[in-house]
Protein backbone atom coordinates (compact mmCIF):
# COMPACT_ATOMS: atom_id res chain seq x y z
CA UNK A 1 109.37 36.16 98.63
CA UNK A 2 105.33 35.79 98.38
CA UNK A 3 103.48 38.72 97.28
CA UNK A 4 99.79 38.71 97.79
CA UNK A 5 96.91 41.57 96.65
CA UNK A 6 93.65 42.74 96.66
CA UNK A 7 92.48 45.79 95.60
CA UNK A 8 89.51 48.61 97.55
CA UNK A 9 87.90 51.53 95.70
CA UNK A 10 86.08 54.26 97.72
CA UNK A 11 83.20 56.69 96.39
CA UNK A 12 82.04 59.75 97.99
CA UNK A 13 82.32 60.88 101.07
CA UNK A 14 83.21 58.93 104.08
CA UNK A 15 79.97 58.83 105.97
CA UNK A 16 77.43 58.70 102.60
CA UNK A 17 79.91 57.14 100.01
CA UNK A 18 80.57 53.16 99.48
CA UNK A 19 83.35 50.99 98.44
CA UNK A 20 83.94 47.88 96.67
CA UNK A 21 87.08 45.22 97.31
CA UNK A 22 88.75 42.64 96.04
CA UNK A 23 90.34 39.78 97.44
CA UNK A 24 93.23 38.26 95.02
CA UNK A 25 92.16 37.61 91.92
CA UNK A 26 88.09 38.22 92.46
CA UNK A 27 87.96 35.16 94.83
CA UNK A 28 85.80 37.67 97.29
CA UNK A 29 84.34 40.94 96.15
CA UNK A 30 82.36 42.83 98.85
CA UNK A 31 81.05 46.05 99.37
CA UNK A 32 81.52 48.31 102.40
CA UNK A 33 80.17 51.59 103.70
CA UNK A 34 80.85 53.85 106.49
CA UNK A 35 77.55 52.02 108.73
CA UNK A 36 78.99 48.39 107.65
CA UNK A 37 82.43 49.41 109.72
CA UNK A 38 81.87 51.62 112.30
CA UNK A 39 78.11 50.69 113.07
CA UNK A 40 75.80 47.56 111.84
CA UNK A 41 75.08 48.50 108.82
CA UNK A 42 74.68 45.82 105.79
CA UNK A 43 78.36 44.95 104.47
CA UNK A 44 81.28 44.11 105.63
CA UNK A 45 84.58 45.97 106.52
CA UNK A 46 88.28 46.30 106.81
CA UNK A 47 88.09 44.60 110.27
CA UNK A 48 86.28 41.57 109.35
CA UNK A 49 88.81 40.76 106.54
CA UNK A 50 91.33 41.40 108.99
CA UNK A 51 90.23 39.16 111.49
CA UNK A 52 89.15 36.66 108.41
CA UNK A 53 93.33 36.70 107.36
CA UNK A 54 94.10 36.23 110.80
CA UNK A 55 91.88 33.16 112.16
CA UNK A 56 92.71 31.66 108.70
CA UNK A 57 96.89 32.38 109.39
CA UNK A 58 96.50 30.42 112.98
CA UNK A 59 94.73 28.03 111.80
CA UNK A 60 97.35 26.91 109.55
CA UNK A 61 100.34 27.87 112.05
CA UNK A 62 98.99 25.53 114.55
CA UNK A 63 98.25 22.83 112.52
CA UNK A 64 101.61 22.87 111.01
CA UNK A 65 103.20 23.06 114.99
CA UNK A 66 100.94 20.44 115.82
CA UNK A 67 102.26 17.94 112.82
CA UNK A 68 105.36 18.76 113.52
CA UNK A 69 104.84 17.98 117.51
CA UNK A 70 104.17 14.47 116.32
CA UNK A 71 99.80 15.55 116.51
CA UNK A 72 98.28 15.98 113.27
CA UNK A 73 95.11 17.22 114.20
CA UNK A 74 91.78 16.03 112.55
CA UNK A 75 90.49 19.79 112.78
CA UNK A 76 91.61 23.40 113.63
CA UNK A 77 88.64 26.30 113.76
CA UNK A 78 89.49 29.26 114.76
CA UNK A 79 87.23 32.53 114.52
CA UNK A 80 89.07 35.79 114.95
CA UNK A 81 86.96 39.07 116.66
CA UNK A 82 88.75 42.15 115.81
CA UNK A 83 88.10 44.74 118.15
CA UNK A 84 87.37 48.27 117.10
CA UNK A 85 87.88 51.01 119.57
CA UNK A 86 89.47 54.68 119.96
CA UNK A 87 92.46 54.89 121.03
CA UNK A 88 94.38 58.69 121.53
CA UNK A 89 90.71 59.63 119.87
CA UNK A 90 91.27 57.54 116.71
CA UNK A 91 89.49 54.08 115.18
CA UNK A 92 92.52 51.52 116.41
CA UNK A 93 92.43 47.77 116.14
CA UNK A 94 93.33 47.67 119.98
CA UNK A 95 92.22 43.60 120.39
CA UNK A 96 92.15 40.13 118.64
CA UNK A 97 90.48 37.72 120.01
CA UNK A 98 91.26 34.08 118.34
CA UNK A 99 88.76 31.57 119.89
CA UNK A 100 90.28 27.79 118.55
CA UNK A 101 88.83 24.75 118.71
CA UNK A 102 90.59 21.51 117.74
CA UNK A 103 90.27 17.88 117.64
CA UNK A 104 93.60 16.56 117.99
CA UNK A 105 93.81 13.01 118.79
CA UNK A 106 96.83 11.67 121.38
CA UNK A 107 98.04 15.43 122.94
CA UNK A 108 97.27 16.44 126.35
CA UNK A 109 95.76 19.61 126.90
CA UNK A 110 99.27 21.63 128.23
CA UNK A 111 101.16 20.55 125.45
CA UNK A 112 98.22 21.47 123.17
CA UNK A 113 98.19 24.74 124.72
CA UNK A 114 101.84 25.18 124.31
CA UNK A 115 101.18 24.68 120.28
CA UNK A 116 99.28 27.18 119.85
CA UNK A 117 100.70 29.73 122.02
CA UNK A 118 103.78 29.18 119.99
CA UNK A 119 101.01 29.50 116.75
CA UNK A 120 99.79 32.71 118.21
CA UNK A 121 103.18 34.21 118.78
CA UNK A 122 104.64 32.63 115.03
CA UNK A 123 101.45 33.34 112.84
CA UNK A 124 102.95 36.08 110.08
CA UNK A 125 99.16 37.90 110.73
CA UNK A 126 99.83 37.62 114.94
CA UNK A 127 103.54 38.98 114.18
CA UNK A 128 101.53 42.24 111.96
CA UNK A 129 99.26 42.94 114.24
CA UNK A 130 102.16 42.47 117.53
CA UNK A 131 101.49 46.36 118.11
CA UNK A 132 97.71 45.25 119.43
CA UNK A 133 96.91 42.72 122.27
CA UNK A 134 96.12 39.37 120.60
CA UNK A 135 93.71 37.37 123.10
CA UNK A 136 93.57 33.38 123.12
CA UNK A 137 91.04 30.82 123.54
CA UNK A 138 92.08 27.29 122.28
CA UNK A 139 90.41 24.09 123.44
CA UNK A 140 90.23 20.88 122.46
CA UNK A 141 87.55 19.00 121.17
CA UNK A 142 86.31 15.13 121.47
C-alpha cells in the first residue's frame, strides 16, 4: 500500500482568515482564503488541487490503457474543471469535467474513445470522486 500527504493550516475565521498547504514534501506550497475558493479572489483552493490530482490521475490511466492497447501515445493533456455548487444548501463538488487531448499515432477514434472511457471509469481519483458526475471530453490530436 502507497500512502501519500500533504498538509493545510487555517487562521481565523472562515470568511477573513487564510491558510497555507502543502503538497508532499513542500513540492507546492500555496495559500488560500475564503475569496480564492468560493469567489475570485487571489489564491488557489481545495478544488483546484482536486481537479489538479485528478487531470494528472487520467492522464496517466489512459496512457497506461493506451500502451497496453498496443498505442503508446506521443501525448496525453488533460485539464480537469471541478465544479463548485450547492447541493441540499451545502458547497458540493457536484461535476468534473476532464477535457483530454491526445496524439496517439495508429488508433482510430472509437477505440481511442473506448481507452479512455475505461481511464475515466479506472482512474483511483475518478473511482473517489464516483459519488459526483465526472464529464468527458477526449479527442485526438494530429
Amino acid at each position: 500500500m502507497t500512502v501519500r500527504s500533504s498538509r493545510a493550516e487555517w487562521r481565523g475565521e472562515l470568511k477573513g482568515g487564510n491558510g497555507e498547504f502543502e503538497v508532499g514534501d513542500g513540492v507546492f506550497t500555496g495559500a488560500y482564503t475564503f475569496a480564492s475558493r468560493f469567489e475570485e479572489g487571489d489564491g488557489t483552493n481545495p478544488e483546484e488541487l482536486l481537479a489538479a490530482a485528478h487531470a494528472a490521475c487520467f492522464s496517466m490511466a489512459l496512457s497506461g490503457n493506451l500502451g497496453r492497447a498496443g498505442f503508446p501515445p506521443e501525448s496525453v493533456r488533460t485539464e480537469a474543471k471541478a465544479h463548485l455548487g450547492p447541493v441540499d444548501d451545502k458547497p458540493t463538488i457536484h461535476t468534473i469535467e476532464l477535457i483530454c487531448r491526445a496524439t496517439v499515432p495508429g488508433i482510430e477514434p472509437e477505440a481511442f474513445l473506448e481507452q479512455a472511457e475505461a481511464a475515466k471509469a479506472g482512474c483511483p481519483v475518478s473511482r473517489l470522486y464516483a459519488g459526483a458526475e465526472i464529464k468527458l471530453d477526449a479527442q485526438l490530436e494530429g
